[in-house]
Protein backbone atom coordinates (compact mmCIF):
# COMPACT_ATOMS: atom_id res chain seq x y z
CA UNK A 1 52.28 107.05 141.02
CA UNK A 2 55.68 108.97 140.87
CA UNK A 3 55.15 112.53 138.95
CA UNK A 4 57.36 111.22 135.89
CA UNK A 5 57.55 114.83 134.76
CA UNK A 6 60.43 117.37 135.38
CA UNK A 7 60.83 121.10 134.53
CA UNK A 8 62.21 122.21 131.03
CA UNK A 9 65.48 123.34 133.08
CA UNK A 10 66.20 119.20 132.68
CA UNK A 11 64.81 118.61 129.30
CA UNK A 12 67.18 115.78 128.09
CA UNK A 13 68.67 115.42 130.79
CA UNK A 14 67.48 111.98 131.78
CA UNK A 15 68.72 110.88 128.37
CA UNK A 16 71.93 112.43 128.28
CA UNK A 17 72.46 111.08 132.15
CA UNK A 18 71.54 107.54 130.84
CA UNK A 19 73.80 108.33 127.86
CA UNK A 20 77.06 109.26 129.57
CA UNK A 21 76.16 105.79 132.34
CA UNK A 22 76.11 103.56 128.96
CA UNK A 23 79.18 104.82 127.41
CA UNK A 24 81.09 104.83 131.00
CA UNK A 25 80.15 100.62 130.64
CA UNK A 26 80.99 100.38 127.40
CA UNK A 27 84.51 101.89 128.40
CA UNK A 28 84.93 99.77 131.24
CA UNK A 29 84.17 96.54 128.94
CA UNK A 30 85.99 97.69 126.66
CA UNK A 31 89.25 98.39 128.60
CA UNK A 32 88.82 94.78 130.17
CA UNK A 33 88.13 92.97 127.02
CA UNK A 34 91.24 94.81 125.60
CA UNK A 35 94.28 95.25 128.25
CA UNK A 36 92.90 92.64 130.61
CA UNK A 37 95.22 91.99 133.65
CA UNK A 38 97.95 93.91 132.19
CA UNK A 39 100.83 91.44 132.71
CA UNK A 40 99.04 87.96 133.02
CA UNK A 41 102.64 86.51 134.51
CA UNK A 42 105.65 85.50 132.89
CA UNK A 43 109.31 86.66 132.78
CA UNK A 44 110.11 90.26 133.80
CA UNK A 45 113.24 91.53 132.09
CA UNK A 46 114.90 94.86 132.72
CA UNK A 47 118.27 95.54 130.39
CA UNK A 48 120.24 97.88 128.79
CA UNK A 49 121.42 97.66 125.19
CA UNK A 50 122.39 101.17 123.29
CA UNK A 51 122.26 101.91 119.77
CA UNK A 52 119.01 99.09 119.96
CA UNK A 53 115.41 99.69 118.74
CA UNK A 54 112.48 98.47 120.69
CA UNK A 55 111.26 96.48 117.64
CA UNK A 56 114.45 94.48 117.23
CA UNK A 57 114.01 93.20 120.74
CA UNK A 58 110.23 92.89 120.46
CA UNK A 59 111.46 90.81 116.82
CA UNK A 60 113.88 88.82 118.11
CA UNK A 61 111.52 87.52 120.86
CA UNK A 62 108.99 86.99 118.31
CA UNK A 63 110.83 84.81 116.44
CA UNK A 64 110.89 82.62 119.91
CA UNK A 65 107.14 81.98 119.22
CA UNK A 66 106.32 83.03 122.87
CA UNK A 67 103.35 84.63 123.93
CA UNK A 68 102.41 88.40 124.22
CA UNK A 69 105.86 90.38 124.62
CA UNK A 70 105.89 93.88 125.36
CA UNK A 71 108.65 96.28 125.13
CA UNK A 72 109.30 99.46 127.03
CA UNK A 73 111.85 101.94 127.48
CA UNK A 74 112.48 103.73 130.62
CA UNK A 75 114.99 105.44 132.60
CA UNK A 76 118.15 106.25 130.63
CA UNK A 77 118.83 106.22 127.08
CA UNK A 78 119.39 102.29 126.40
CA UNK A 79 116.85 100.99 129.04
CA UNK A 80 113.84 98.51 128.26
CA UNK A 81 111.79 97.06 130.60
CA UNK A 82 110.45 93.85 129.04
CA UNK A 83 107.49 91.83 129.77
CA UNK A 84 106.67 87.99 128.41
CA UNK A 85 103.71 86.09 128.65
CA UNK A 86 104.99 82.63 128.14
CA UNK A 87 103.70 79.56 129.04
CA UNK A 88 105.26 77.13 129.71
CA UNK A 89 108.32 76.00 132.13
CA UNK A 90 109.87 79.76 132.98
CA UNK A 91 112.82 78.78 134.80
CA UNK A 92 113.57 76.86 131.34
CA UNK A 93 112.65 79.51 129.18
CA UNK A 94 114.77 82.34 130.70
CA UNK A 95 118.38 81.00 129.77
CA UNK A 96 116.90 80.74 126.24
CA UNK A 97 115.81 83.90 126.15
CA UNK A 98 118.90 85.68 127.43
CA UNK A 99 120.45 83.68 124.65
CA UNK A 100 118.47 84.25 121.76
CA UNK A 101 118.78 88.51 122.79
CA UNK A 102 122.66 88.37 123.27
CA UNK A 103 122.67 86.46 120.24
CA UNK A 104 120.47 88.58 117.85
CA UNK A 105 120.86 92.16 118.90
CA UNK A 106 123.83 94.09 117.49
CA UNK A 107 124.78 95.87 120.35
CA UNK A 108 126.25 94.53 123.65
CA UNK A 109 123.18 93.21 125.88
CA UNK A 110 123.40 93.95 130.10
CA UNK A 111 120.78 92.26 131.80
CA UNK A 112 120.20 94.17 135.12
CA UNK A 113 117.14 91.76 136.48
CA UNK A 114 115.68 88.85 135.02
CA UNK A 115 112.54 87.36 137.25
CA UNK A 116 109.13 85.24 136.91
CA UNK A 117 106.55 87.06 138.17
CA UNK A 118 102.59 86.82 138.49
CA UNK A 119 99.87 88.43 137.52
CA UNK A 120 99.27 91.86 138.14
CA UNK A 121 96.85 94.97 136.82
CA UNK A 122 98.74 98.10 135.62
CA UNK A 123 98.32 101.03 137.42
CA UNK A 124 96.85 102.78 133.98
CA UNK A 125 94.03 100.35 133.63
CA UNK A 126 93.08 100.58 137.67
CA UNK A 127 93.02 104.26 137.31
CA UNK A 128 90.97 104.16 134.16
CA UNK A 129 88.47 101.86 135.77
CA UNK A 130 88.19 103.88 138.62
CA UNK A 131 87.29 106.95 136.92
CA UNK A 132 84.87 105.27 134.80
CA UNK A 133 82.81 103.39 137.35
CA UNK A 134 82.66 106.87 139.74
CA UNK A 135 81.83 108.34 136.32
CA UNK A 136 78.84 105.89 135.29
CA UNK A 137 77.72 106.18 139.26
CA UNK A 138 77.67 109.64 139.00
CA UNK A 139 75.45 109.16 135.93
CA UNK A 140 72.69 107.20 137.47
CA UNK A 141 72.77 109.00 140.67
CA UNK A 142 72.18 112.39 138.46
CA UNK A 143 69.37 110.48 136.52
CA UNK A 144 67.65 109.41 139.25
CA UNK A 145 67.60 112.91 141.03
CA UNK A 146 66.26 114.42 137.35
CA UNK A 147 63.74 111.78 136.54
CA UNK A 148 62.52 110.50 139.73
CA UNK A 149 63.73 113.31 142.64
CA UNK A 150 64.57 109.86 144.82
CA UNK A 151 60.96 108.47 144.88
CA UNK A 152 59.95 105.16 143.08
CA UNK A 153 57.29 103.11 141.78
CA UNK A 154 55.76 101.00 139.31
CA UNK A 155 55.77 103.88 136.92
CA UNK A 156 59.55 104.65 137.90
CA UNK A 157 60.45 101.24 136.29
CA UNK A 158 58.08 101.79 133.29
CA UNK A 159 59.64 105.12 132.91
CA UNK A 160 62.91 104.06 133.32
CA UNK A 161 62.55 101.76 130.49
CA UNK A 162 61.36 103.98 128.39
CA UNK A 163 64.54 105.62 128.67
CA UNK A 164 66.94 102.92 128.25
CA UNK A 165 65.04 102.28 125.06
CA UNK A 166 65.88 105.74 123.61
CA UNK A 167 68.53 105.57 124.41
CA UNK A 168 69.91 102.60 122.62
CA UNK A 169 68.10 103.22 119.70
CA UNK A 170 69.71 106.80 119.69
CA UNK A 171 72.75 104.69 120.26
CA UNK A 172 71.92 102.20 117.56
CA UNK A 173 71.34 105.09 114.76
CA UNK A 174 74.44 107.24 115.75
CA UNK A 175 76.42 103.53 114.95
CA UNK A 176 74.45 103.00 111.59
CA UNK A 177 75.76 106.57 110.67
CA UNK A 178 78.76 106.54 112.24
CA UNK A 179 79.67 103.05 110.05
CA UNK A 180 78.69 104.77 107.20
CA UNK A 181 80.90 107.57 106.96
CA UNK A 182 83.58 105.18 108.31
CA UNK A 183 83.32 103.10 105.44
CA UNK A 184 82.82 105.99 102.79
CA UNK A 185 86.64 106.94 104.46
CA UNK A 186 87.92 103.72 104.30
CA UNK A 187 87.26 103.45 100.20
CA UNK A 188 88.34 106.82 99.79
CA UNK A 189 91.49 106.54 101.09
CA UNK A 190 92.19 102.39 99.99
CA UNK A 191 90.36 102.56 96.57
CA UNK A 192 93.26 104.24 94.59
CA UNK A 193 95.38 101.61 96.13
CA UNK A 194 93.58 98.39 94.57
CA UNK A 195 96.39 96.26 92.24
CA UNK A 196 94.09 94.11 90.37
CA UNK A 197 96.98 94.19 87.57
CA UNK A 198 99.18 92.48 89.17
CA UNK A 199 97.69 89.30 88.31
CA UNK A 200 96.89 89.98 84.57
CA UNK A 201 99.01 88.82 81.98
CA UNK A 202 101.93 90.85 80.76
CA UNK A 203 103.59 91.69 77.63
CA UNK A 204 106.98 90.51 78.86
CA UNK A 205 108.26 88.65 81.71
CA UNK A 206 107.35 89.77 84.92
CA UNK A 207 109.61 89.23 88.12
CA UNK A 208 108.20 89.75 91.71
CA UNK A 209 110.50 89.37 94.62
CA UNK A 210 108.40 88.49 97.55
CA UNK A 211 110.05 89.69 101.20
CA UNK A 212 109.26 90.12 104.52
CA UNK A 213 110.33 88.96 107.95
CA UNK A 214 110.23 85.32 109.55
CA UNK A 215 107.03 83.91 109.73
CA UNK A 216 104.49 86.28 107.84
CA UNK A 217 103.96 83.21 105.17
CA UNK A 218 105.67 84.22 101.99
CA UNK A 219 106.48 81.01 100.50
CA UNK A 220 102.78 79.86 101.30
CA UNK A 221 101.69 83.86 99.82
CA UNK A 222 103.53 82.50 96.66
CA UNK A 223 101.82 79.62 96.20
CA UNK A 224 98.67 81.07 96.34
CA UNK A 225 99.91 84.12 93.79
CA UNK A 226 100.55 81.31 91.48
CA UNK A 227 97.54 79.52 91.61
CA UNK A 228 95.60 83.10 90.72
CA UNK A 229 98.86 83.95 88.02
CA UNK A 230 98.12 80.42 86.33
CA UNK A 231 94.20 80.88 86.15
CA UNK A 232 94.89 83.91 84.07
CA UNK A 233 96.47 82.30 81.87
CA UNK A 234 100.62 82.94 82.73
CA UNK A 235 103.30 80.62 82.48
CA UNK A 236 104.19 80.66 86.36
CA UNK A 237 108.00 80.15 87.58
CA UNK A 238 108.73 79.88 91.05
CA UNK A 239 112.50 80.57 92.24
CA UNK A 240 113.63 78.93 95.67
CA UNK A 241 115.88 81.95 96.80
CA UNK A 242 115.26 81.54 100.38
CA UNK A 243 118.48 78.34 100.58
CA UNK A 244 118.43 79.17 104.74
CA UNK A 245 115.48 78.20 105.93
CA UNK A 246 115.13 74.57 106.66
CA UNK A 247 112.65 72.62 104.82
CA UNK A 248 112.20 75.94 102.48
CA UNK A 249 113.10 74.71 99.09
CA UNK A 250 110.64 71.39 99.76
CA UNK A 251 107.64 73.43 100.86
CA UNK A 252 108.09 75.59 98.03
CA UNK A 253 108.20 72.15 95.73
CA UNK A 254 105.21 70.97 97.00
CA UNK A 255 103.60 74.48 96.47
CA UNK A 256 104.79 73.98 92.87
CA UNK A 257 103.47 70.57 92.51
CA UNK A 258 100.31 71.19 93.66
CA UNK A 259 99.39 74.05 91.16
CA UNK A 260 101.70 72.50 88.56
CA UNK A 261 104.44 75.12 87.70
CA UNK A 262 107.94 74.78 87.06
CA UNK A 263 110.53 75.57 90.12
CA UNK A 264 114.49 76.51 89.91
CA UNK A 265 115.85 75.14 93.19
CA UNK A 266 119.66 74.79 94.33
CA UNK A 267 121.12 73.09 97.84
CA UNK A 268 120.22 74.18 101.14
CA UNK A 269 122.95 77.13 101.87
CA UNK A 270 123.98 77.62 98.29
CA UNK A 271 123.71 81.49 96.98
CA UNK A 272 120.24 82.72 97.04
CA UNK A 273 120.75 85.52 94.64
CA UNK A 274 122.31 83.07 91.72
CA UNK A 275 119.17 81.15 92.18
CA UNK A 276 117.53 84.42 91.32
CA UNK A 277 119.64 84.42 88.48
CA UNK A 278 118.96 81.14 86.91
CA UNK A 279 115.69 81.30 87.11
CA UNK A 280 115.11 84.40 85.20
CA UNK A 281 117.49 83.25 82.23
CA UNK A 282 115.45 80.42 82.17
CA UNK A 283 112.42 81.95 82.01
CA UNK A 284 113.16 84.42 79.24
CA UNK A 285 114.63 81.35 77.27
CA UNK A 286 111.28 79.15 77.68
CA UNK A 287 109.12 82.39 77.13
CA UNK A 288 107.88 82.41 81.04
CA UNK A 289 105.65 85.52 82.04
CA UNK A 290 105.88 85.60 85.88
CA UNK A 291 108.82 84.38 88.32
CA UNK A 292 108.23 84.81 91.63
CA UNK A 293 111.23 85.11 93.92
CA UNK A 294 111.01 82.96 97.56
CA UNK A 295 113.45 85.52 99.64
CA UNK A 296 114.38 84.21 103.74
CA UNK A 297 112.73 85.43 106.02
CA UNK A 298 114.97 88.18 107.57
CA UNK A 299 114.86 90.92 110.60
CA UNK A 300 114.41 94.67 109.46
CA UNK A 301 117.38 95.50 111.73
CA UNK A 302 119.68 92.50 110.68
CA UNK A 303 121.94 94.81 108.15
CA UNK A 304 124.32 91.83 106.84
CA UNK A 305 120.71 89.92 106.23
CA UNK A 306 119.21 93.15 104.15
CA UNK A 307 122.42 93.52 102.56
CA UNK A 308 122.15 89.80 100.57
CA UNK A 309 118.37 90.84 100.07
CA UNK A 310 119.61 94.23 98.35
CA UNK A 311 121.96 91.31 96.37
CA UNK A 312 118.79 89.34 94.98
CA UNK A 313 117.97 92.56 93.72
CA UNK A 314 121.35 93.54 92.06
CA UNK A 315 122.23 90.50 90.67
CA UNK A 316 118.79 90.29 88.64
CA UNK A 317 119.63 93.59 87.37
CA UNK A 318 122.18 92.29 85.09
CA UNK A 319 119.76 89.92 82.99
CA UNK A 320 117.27 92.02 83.09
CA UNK A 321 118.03 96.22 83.91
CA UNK A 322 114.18 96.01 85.07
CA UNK A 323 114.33 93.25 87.38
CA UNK A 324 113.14 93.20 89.86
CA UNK A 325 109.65 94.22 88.31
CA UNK A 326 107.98 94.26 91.73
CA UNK A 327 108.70 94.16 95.38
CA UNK A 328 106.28 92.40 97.60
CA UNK A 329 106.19 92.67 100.83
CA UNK A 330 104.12 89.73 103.14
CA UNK A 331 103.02 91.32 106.26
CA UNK A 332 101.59 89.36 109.63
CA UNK A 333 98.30 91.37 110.54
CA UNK A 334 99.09 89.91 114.05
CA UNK A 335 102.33 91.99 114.12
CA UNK A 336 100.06 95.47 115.41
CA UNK A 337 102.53 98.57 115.12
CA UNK A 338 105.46 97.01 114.42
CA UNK A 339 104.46 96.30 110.70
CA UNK A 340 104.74 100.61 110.37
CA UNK A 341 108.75 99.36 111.27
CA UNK A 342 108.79 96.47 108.55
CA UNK A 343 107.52 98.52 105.82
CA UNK A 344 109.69 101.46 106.79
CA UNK A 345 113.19 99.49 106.72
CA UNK A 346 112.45 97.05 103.57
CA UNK A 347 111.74 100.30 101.54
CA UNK A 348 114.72 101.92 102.58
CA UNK A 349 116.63 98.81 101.28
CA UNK A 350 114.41 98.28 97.56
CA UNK A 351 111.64 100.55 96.98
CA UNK A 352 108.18 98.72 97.53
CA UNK A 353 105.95 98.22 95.03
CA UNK A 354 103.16 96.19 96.94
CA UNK A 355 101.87 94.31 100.05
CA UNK A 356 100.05 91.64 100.89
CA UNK A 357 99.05 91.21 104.23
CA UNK A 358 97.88 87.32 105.53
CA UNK A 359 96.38 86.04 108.62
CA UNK A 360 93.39 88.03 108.73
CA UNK A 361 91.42 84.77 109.35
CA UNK A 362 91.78 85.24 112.93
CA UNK A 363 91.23 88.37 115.42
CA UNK A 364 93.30 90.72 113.68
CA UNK A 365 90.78 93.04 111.24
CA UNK A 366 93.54 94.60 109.54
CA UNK A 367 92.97 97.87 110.97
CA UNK A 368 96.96 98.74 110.35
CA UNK A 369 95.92 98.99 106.63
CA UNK A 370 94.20 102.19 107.22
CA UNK A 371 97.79 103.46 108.85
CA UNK A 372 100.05 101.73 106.07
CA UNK A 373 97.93 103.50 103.58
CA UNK A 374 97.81 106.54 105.33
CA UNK A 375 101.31 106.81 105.62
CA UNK A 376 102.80 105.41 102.89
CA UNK A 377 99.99 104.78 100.26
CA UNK A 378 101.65 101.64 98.79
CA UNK A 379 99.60 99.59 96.40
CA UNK A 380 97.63 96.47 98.11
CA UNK A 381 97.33 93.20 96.07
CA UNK A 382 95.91 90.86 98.24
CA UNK A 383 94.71 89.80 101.74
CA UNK A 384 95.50 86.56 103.43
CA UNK A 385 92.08 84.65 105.04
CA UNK A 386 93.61 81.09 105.72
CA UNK A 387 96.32 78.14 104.80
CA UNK A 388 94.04 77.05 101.91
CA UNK A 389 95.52 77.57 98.04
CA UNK A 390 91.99 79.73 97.42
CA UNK A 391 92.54 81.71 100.71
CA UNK A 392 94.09 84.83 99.00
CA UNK A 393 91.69 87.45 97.95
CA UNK A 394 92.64 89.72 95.46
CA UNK A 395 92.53 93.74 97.22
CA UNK A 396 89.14 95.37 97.04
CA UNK A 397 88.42 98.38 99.37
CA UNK A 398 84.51 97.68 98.80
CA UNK A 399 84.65 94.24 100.30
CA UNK A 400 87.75 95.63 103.13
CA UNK A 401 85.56 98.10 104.33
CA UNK A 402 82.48 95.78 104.39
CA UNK A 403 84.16 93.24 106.36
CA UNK A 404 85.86 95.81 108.78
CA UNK A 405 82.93 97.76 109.56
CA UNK A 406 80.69 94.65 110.18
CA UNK A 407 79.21 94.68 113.24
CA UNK A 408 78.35 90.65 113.75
């Protein structure tokens, strides 16, 4: 049988070896699972537009419900190189989306190469993957010189899983700990952020205008609010101020039906902010305690569309100096980084006095919390888990830290 023993020079070693070979895997899995082919094919676009923000292109094609889009800039000031995972007939799709850019972005748009291309791995990722397979190769050729000195046998195996078995389980307990202190972090930092008051009862009437940009599910958010505003016993208004949005003003109606609370509504088009308006005179006339304010959905970087936002605001103001009472913003927890954009241009415009952040009943784990309250340390009043009326939970860092450190 195969001396299993090695001098005290290599004490560890063998585990260490087998450590840095599990960990090069794990990388390499990790890195696939992750970035994938790079660009899986689609539509190749390479422009120049100054005075424009990588998010306002990344937006705009958003709003185009395509798939994956990623922006880059690149050579000169003004250059992006943009990738788009569509599916779908390209050929068909490309007009459109020279359209919807020329359209959207304020400054003059100069395509220099618009193509369909295929799938391809980055450079970044082959490089990576490289250096971690030679890595995790080197690993196991080291552990096999220390623990074995190139001969095998029955007891090599036996040995050998002896090893892997330390290993994990030294793997297993550094996790254990490692989730531990993350989630003792995560509390820390979120607890002194919980809102719980929002939904309680107030002395006087409260108004919350609820903003964000298209598709992050505000009317459905409000809906929701109200059902948890009712239960606690307030007299729930809803005002339709978002008059551009096709088909707004019914879903908001049918949101209003369905919990049973009074809406103000006016004509597709009409003035949102003198919605606003009417709806908070008539609340303080029929002794209302919340109105919550439907807003259109509207790009960060659209300033005409933040200026009639900033107008909602105003015009409130002059029925009540207080209103608005609070400023929600709905944020997408599929939107990755450029949520740190959102939150940065809607507080420039009214100061912020909570978020909610919905669709976290998919892949997204709401890791860009941690950032948000990092950075900015706004209150957090709920968390979006599904299209169901009951699918908003009220913020609590015990239960966010729970579900983000799970491991199943």
């Amino acid at each position: 049988m195969t001396n299993i023993n090695f001098s005290a020079k290599f004490k560890y070693a063998n585990i260490l070896s087998l450590a840095v070979f599990f960990l090069s895997i794990i990388f390499i899995i990790f890195k696939g699972l992750n970035y994938g082919i790079d660009f899986k094919g689609g539509t190749l676009i390479e422009l120049r537009s100054n005075n424009t923000e990588a998010s306002s292109i990344r937006d705009v094609l958003k709003n185009m419900n395509l798939g994956d889009v990623n922006v880059k800039k690149f050579g000169q000031k003004g250059d992006y190189l943009i990738k788009v995972e569509q599916t779908g007939d390209n050929n068909k799709l490309i007009p459109e989306i020279k359209k919807s850019l020329s359209d959207n972005l304020t400054s003059e748009v100069n395509f220099r190469r618009v193509e369909n291309v295929g799938p391809k791995v980055s450079a970044e990722l082959l490089q990576s993957g490289i250096i971690a397979i030679s890595l995790s190769l080197a690993a196991m050729l080291f552990y096999i010189w220390v623990r074995f000195e190139w001969q095998f046998s029955i007891g090599s195996i036996i040995a050998l899983f002896h090893d892997v078995i330390i290993t994990l389980g030294i793997f297993s307990l550094l996790s254990l700990e490692i989730n531990l202190i993350l989630k003792d972090y995560i509390i820390s930092l979120m607890k002194p952020l919980e809102n719980k008051s929002f939904f309680t009862k107030k002395d006087k009437l409260n108004a919350t205008l609820i903003s964000g940009v298209n598709g992050v599910g505000k009317t459905t958010t409000i809906g929701k609010i109200g059902k948890i505003l009712k239960s606690n016993g307030n007299k729930v208004m809803f005002a339709a101020s978002d008059t551009f949005r096709a088909a707004a003003i019914e879903q908001l109606e049918n949101w209003a039906n369905k919990i049973d609370v009074q809406v103000i509504k006016s004509s597709q088009g009409s003035d949102p902010a003198s919605v606003a308006y009417k709806a908070i005179e008539d609340a303080l006339k029929n002794n209302f305690d919340q109105v919550l304010i439907d807003t259109a959905g509207r790009l960060q970087n659209k300033k005409n569309l933040m200026e009639e936002y900033k107008k909602i605001a105003n015009v409130t103001k002059k029925i009540d100096a207080e209103a608005p009472h609070d400023v929600v913003l709905v944020l997408d927890a599929t939107s990755g980084q450029n949520i740190i954009n959102q939150v940065e241009e809607f507080n420039k415009i009214i100061p912020i006095t909570g978020i909610i952040m919905t669709k976290l009943d998919g892949t997204a784990k709401g890791g860009i919390l941690l950032a948000l309250a990092k950075k900015y340390k706004l209150p957090i009043i709920a968390l979006g888990l599904g299209e169901k009326e009951d699918d908003l939970q009220i913020f609590e860092a015990e239960k966010f830290a729970d579900a983000f450190t799970q491991t199943d």
